[in-house]
PDB file of N, CA and C in Angstrom:
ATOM      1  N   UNK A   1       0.828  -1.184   0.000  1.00  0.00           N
ATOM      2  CA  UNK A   1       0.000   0.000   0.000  1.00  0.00           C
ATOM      3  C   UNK A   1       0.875   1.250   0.000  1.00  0.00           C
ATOM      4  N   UNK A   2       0.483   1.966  -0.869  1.00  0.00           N
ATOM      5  CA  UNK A   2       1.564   3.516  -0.826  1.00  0.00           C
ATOM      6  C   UNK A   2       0.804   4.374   0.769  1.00  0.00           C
ATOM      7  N   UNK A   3       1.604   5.421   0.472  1.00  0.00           N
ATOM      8  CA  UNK A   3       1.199   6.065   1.798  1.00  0.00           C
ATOM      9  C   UNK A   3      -0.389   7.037   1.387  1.00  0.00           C
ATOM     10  N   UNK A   4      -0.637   7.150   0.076  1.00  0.00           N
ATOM     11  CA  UNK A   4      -1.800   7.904  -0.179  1.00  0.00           C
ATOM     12  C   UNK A   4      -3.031   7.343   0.435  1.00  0.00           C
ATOM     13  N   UNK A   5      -2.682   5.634   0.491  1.00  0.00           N
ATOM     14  CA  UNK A   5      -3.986   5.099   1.236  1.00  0.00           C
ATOM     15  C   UNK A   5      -4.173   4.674   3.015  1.00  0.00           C
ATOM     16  N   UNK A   6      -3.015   5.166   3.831  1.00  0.00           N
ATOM     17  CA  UNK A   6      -2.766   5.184   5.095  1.00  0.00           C
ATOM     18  C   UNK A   6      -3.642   6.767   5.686  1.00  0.00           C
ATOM     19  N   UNK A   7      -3.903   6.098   6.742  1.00  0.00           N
ATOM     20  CA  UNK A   7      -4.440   7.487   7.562  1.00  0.00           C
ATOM     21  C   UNK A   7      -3.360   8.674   7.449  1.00  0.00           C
ATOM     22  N   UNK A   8      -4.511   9.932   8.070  1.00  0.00           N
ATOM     23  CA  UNK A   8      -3.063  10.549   8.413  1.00  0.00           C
ATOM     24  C   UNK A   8      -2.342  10.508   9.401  1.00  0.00           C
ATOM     25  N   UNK A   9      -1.368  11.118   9.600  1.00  0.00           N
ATOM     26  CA  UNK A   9      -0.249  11.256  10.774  1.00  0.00           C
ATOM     27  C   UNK A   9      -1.007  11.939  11.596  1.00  0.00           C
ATOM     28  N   UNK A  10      -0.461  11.664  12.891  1.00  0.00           N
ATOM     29  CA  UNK A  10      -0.788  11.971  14.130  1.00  0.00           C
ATOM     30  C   UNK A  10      -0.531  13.830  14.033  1.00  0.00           C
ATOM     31  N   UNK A  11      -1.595  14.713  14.946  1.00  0.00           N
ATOM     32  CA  UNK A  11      -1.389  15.831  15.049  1.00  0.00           C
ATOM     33  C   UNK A  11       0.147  16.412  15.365  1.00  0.00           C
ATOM     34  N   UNK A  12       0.558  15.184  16.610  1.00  0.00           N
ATOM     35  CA  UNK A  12       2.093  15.368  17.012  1.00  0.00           C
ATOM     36  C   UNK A  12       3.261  15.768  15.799  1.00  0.00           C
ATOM     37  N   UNK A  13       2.909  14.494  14.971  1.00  0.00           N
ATOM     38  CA  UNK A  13       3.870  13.944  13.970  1.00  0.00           C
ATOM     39  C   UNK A  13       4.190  15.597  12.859  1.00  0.00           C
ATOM     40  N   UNK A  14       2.757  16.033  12.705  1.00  0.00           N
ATOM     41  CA  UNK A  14       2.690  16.883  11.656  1.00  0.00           C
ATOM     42  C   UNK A  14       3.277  17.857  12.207  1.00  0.00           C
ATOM     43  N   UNK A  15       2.880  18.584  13.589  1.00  0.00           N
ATOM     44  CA  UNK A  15       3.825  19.464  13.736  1.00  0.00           C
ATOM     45  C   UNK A  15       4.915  19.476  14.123  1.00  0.00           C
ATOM     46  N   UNK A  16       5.724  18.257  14.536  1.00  0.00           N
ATOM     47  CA  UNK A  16       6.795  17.848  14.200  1.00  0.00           C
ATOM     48  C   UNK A  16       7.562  18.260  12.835  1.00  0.00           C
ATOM     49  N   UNK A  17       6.803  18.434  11.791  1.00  0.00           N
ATOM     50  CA  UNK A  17       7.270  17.989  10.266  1.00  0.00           C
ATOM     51  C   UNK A  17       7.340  19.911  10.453  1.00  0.00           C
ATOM     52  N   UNK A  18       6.664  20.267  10.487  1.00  0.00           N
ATOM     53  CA  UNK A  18       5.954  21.360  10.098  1.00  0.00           C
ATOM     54  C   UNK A  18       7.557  22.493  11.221  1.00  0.00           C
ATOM     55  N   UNK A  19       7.710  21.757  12.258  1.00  0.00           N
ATOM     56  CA  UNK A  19       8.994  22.429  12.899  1.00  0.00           C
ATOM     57  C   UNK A  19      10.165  22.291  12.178  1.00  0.00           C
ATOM     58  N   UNK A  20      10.382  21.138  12.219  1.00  0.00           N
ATOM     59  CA  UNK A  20      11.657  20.910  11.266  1.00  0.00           C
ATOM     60  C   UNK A  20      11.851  21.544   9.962  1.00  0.00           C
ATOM     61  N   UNK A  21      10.289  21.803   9.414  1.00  0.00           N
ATOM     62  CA  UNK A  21      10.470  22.380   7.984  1.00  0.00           C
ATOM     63  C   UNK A  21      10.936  23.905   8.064  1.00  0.00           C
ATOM     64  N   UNK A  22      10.581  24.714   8.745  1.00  0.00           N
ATOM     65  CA  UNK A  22      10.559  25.925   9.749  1.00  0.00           C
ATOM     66  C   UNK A  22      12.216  26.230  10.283  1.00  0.00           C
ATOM     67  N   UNK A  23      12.714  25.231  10.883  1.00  0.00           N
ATOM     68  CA  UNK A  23      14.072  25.220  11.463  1.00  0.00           C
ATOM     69  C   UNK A  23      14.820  24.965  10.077  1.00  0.00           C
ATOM     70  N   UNK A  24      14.379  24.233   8.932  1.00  0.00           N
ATOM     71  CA  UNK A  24      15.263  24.248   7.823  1.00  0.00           C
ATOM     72  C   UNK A  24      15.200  25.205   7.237  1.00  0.00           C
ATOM     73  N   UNK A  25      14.332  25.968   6.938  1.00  0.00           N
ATOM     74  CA  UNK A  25      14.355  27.815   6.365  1.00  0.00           C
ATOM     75  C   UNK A  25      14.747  28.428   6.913  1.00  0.00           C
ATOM     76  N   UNK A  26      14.286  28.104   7.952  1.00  0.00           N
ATOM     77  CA  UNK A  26      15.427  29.711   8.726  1.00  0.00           C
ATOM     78  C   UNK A  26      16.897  29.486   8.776  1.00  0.00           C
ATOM     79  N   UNK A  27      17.278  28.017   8.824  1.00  0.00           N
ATOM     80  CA  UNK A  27      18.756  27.802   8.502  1.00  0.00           C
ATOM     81  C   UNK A  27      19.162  28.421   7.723  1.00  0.00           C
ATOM     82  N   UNK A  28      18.402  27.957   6.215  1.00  0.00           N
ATOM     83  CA  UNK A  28      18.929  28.478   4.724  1.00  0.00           C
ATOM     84  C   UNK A  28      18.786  29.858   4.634  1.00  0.00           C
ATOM     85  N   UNK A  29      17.462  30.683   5.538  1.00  0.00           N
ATOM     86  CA  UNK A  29      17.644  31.919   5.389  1.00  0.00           C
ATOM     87  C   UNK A  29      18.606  32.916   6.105  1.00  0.00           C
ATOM     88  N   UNK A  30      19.102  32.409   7.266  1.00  0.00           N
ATOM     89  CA  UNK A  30      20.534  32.741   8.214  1.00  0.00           C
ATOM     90  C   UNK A  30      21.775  32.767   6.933  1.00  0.00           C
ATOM     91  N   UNK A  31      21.342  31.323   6.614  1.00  0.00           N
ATOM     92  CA  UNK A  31      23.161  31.229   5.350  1.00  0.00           C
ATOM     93  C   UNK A  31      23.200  32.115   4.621  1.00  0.00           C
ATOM     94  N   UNK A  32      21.784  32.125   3.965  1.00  0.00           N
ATOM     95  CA  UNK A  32      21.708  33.176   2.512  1.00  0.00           C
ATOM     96  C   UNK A  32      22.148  34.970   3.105  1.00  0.00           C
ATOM     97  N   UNK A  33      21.412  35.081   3.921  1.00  0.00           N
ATOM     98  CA  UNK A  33      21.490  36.512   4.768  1.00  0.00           C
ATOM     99  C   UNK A  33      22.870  36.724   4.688  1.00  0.00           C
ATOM    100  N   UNK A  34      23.365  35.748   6.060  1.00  0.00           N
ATOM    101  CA  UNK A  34      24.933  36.038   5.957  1.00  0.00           C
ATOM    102  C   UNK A  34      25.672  35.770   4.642  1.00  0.00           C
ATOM    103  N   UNK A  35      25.651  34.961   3.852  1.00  0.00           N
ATOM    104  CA  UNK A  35      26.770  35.225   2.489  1.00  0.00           C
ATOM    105  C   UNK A  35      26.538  36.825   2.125  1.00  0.00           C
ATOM    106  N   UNK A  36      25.086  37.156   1.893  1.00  0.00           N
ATOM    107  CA  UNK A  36      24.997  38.606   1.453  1.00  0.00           C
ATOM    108  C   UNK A  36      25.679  39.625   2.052  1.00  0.00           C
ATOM    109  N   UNK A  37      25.622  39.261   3.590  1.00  0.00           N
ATOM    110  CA  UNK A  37      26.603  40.438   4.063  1.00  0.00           C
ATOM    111  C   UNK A  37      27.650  40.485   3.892  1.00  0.00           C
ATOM    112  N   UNK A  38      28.611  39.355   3.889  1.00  0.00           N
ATOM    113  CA  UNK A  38      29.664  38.877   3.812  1.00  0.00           C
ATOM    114  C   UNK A  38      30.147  39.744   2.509  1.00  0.00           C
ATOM    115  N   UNK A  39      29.895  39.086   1.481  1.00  0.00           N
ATOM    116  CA  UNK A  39      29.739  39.733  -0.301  1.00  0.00           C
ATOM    117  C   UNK A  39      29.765  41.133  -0.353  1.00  0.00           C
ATOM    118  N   UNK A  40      29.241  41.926   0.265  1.00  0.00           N
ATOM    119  CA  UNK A  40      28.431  43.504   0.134  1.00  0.00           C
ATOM    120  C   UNK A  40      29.960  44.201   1.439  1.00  0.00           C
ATOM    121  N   UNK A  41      30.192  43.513   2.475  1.00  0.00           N
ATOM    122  CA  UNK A  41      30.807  44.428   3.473  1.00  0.00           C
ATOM    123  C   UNK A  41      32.730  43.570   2.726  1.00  0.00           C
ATOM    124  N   UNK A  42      32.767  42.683   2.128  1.00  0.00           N
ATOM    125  CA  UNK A  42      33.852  42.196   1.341  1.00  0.00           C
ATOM    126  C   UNK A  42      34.069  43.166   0.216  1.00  0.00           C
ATOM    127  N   UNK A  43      33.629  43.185  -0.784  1.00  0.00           N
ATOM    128  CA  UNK A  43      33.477  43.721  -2.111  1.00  0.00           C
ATOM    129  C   UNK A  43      32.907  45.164  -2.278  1.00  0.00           C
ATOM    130  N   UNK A  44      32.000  46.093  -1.745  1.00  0.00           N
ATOM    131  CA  UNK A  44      31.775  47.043  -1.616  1.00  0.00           C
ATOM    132  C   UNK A  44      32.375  47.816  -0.169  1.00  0.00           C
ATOM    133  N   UNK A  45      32.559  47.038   0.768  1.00  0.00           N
ATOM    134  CA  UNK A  45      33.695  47.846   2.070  1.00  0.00           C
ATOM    135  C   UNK A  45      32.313  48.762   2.860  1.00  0.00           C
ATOM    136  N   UNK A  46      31.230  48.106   2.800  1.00  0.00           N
ATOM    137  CA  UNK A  46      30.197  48.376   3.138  1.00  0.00           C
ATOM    138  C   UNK A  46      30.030  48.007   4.800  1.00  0.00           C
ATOM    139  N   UNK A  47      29.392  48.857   6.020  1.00  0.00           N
ATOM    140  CA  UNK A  47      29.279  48.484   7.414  1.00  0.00           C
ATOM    141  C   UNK A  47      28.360  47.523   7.053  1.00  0.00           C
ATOM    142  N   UNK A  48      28.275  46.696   8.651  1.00  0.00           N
ATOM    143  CA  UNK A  48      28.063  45.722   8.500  1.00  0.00           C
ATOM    144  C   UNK A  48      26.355  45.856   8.793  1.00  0.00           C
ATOM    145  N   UNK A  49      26.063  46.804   9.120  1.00  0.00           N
ATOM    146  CA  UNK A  49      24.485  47.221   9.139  1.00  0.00           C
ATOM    147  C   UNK A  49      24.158  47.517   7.922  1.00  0.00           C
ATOM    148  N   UNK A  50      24.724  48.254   7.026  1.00  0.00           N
ATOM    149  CA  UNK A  50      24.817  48.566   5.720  1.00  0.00           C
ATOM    150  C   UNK A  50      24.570  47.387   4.656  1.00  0.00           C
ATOM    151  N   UNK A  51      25.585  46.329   5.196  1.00  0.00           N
ATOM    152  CA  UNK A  51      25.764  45.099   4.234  1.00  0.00           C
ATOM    153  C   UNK A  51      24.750  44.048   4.838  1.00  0.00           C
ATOM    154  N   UNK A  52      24.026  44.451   6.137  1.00  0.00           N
ATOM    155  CA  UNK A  52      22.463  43.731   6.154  1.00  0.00           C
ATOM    156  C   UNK A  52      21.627  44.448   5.871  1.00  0.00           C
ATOM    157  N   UNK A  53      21.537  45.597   5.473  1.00  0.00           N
ATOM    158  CA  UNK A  53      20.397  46.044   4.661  1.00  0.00           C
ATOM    159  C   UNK A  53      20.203  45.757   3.534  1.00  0.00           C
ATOM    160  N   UNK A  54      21.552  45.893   2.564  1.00  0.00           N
ATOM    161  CA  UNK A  54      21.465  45.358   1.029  1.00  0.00           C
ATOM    162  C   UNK A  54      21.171  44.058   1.000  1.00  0.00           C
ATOM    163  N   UNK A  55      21.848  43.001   2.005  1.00  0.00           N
ATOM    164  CA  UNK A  55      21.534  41.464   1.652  1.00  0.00           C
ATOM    165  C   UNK A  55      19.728  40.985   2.139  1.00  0.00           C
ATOM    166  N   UNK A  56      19.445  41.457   2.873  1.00  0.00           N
ATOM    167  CA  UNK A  56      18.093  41.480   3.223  1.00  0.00           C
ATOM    168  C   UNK A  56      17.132  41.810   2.094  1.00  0.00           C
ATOM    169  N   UNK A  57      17.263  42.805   1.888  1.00  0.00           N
ATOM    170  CA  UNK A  57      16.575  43.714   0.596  1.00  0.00           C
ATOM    171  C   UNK A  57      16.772  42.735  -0.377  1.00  0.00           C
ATOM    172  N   UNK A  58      17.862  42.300  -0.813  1.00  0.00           N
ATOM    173  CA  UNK A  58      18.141  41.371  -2.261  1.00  0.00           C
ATOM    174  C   UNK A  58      17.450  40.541  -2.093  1.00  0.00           C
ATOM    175  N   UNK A  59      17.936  39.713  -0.748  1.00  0.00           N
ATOM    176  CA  UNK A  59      17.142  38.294  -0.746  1.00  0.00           C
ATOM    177  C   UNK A  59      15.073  38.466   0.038  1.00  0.00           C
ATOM    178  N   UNK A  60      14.841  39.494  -0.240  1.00  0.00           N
ATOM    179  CA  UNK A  60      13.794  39.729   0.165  1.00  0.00           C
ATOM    180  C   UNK A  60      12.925  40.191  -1.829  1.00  0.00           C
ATOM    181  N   UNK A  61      13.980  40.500  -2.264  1.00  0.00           N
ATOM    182  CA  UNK A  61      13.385  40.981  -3.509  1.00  0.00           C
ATOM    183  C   UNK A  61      13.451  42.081  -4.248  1.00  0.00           C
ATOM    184  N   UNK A  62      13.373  43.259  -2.935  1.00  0.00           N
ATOM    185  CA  UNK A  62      13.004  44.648  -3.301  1.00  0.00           C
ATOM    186  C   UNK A  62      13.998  45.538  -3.524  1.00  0.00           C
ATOM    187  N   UNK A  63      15.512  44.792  -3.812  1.00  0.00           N
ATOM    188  CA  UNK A  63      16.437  45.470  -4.719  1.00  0.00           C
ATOM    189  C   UNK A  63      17.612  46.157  -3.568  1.00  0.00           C
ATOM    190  N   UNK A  64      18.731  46.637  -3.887  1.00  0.00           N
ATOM    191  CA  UNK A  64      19.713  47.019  -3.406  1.00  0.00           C
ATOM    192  C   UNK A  64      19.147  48.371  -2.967  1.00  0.00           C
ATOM    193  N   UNK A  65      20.232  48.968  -1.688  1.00  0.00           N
ATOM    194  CA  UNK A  65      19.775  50.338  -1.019  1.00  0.00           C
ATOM    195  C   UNK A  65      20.662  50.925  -1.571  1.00  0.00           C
ATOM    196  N   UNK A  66      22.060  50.811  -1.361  1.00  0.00           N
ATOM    197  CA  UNK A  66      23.478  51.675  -1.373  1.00  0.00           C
ATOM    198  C   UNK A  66      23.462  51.082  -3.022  1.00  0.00           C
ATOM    199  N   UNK A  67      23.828  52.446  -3.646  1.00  0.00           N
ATOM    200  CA  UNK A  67      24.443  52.556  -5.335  1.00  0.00           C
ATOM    201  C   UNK A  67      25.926  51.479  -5.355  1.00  0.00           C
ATOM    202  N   UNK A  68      26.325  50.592  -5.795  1.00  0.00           N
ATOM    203  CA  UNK A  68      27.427  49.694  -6.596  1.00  0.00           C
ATOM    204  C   UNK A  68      28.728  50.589  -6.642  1.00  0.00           C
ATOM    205  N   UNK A  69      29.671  50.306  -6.306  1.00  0.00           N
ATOM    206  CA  UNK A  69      30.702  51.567  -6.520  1.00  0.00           C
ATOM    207  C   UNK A  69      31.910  50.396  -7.587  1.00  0.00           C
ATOM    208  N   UNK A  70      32.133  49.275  -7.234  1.00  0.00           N
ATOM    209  CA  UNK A  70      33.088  48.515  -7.578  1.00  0.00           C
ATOM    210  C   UNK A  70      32.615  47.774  -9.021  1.00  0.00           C
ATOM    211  N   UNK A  71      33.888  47.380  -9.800  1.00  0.00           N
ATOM    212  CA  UNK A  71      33.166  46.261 -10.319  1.00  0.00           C
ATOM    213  C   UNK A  71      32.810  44.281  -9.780  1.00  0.00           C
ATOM    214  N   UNK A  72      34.062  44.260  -8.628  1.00  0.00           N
ATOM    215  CA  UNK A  72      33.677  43.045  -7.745  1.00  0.00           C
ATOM    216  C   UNK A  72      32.111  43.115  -7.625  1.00  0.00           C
ATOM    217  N   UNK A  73      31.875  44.017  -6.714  1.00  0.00           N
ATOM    218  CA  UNK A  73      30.709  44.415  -6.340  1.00  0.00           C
ATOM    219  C   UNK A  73      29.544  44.062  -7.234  1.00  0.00           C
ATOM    220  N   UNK A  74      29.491  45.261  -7.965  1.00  0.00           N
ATOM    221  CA  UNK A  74      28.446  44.766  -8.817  1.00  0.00           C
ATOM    222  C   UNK A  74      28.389  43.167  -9.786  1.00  0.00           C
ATOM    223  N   UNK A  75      29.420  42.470 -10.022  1.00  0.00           N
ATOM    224  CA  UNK A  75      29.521  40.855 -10.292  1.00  0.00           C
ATOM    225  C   UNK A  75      28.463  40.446  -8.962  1.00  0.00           C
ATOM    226  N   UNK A  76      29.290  40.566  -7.392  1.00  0.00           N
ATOM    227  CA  UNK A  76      28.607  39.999  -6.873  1.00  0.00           C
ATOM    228  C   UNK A  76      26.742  40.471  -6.320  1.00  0.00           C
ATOM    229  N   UNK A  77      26.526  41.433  -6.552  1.00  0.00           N
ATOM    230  CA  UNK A  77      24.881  41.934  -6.341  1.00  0.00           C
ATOM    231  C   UNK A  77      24.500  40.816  -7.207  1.00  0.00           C
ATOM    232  N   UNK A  78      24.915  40.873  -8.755  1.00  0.00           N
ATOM    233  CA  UNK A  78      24.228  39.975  -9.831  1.00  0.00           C
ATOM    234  C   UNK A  78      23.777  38.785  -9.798  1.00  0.00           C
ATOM    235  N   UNK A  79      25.518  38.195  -9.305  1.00  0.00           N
ATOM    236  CA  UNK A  79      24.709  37.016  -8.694  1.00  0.00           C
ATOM    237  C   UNK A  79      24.312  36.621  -7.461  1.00  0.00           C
ATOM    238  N   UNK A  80      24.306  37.240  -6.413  1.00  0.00           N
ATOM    239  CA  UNK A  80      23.508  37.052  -5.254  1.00  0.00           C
ATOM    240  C   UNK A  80      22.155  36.915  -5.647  1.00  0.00           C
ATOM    241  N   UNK A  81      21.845  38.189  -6.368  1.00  0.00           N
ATOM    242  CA  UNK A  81      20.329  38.503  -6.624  1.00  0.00           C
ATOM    243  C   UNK A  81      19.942  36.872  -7.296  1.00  0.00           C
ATOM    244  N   UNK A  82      20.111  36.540  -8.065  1.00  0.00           N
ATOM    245  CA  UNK A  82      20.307  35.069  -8.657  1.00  0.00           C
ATOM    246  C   UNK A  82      20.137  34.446  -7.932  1.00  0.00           C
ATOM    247  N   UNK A  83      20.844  34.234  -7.224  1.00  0.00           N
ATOM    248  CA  UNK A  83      21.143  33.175  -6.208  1.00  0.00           C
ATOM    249  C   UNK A  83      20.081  33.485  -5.317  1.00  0.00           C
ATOM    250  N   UNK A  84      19.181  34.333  -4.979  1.00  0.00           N
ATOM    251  CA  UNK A  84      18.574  34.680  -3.732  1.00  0.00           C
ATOM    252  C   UNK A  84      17.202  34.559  -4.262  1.00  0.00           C
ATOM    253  N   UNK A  85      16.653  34.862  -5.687  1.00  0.00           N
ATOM    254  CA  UNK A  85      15.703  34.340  -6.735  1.00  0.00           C
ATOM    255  C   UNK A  85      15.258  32.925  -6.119  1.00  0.00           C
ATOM    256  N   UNK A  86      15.984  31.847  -6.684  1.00  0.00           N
ATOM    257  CA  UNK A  86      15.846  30.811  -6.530  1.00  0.00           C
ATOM    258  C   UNK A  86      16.155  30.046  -4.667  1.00  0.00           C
ATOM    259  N   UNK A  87      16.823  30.878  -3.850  1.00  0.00           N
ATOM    260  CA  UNK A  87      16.963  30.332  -2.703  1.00  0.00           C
ATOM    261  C   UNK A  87      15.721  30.835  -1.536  1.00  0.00           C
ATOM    262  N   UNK A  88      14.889  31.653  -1.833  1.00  0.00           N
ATOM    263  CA  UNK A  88      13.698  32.572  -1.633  1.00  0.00           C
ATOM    264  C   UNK A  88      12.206  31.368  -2.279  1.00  0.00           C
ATOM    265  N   UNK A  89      12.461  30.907  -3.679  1.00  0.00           N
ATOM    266  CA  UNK A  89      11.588  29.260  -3.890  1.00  0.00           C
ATOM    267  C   UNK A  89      11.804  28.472  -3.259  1.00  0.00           C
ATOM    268  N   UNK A  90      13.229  27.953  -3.249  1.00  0.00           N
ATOM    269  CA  UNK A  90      13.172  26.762  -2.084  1.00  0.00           C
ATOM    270  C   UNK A  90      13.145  26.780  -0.910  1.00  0.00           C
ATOM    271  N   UNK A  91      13.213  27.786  -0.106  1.00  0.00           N
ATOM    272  CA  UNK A  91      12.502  28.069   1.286  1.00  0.00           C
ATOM    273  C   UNK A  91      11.201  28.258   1.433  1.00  0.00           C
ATOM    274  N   UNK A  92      10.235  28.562   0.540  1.00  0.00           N
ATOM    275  CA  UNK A  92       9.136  28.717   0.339  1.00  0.00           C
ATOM    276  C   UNK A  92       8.548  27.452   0.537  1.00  0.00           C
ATOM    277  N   UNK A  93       8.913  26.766  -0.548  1.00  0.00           N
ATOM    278  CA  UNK A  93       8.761  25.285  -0.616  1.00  0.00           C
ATOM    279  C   UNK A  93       9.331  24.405   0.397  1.00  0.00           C
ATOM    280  N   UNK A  94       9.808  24.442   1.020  1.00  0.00           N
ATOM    281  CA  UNK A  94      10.511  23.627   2.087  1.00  0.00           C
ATOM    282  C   UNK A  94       9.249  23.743   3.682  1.00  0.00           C
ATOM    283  N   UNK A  95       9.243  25.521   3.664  1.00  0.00           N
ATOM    284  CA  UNK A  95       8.412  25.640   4.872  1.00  0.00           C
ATOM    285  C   UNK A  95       6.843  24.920   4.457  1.00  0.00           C
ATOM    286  N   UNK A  96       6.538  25.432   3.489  1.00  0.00           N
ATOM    287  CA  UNK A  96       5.127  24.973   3.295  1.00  0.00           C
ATOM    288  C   UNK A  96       4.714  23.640   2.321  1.00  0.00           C
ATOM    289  N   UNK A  97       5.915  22.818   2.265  1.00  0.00           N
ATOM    290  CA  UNK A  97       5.385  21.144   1.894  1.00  0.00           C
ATOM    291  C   UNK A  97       4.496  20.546   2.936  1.00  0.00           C
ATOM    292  N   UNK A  98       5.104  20.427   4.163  1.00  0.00           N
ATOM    293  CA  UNK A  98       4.166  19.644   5.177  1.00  0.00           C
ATOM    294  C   UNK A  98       2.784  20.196   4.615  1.00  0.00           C
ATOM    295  N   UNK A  99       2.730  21.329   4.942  1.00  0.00           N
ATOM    296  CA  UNK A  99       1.132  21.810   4.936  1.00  0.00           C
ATOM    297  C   UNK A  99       0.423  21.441   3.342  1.00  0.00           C
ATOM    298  N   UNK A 100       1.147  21.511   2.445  1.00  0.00           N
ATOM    299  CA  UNK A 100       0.559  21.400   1.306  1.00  0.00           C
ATOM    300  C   UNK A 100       0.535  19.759   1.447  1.00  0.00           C
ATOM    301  N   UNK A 101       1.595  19.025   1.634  1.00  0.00           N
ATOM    302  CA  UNK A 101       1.259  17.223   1.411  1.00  0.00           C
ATOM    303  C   UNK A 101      -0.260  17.113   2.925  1.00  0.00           C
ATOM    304  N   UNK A 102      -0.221  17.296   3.593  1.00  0.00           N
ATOM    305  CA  UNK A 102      -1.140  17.394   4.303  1.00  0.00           C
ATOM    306  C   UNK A 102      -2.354  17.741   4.020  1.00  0.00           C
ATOM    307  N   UNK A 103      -2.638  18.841   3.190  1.00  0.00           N
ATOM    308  CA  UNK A 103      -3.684  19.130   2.242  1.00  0.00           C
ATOM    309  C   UNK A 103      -4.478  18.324   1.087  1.00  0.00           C
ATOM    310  N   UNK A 104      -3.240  17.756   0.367  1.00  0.00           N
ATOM    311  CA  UNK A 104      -3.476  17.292  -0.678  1.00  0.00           C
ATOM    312  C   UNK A 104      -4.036  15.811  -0.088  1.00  0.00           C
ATOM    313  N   UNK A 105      -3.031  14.988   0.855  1.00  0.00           N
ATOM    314  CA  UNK A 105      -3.799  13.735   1.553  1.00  0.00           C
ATOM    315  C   UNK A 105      -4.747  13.643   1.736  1.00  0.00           C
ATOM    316  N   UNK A 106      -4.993  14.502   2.758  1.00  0.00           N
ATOM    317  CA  UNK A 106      -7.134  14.711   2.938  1.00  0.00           C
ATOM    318  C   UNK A 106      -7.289  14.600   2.405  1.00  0.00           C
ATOM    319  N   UNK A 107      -7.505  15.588   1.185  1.00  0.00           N
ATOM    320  CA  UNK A 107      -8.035  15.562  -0.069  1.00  0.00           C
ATOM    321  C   UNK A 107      -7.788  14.079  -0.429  1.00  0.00           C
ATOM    322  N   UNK A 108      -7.430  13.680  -0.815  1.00  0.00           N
ATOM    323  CA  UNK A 108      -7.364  12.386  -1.651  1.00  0.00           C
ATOM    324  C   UNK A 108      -8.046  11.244  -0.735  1.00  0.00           C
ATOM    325  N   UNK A 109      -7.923  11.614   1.169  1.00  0.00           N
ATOM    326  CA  UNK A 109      -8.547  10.432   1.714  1.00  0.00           C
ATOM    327  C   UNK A 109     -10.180  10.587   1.572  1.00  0.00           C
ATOM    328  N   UNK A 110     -10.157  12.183   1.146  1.00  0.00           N
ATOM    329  CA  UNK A 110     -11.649  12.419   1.277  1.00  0.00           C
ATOM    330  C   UNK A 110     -12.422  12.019  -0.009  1.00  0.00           C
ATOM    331  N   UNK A 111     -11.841  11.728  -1.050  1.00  0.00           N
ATOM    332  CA  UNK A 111     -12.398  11.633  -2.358  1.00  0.00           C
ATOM    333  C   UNK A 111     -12.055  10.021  -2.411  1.00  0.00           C
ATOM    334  N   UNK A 112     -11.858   9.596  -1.585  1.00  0.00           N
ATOM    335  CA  UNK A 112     -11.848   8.122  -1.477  1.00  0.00           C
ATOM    336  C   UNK A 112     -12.645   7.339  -1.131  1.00  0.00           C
ATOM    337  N   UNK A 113     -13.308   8.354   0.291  1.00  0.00           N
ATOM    338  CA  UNK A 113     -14.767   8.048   0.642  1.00  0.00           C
ATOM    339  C   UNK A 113     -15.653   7.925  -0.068  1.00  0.00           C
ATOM    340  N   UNK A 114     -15.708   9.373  -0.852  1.00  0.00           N
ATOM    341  CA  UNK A 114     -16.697   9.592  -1.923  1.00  0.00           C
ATOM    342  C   UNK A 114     -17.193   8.221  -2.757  1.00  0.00           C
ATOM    343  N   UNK A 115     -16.262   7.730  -2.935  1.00  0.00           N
ATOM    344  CA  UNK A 115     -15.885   6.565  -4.055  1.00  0.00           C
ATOM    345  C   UNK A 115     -16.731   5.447  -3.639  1.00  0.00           C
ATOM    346  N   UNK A 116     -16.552   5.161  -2.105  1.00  0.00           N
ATOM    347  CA  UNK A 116     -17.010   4.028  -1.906  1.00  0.00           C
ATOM    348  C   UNK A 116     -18.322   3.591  -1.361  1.00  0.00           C
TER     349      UNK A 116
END
């Protein structure tokens, strides 16, 4: 039997899943944060409040604060921003699988009923 036709998991279990998924984003979003500062107060000589405003902002979406002075610099905005694109989906996706496979199960245990 696959797992589509098993009950669901225990309330415990899920928010279990649902922590861990939570503690794994905020990991990836700590790493991502810090490389940005790292990059921005490295390559632009930017404070380090400075170089969490720009990496925040990038990996949040809404674009750089402080103007590019270098060309290091601007290489690395480019690809941070890149990099923060796609690392901004998979945190997305990471926090909210439990809840979505959880969703979709019901669903499927409930249209199972239907059936029978």
């Amino acid at each position: 039997m696959t797992s589509r036709y098993k009950p669901l998991s225990p309330k415990k279990d899920y928010l279990t899943r649902i922590a861990k998924s939570w503690m794994l984003g905020i990991t990836l979003l700590l790493f991502s944060l810090g490389g940005g500062m790292l990059g921005y107060h490295h390559f632009e000589d930017l404070s380090w409040t400075d170089s969490f405003a720009n990496a925040s902002m990038i990996l949040s979406g809404m674009g750089p604060l402080s103007p590019l002075q270098t060309n290091a610099g601007k290489l690395f905005a480019g690809f941070y921003a890149l990099y923060s694109g796609l690392a901004f989906i998979l945190i997305l996706g990471i926090v909210f699988a439990p809840v979505i496979r959880r969703f979709f199960h019901r669903f499927h245990l409930e249209e199972e009923h239907k059936d029978q």
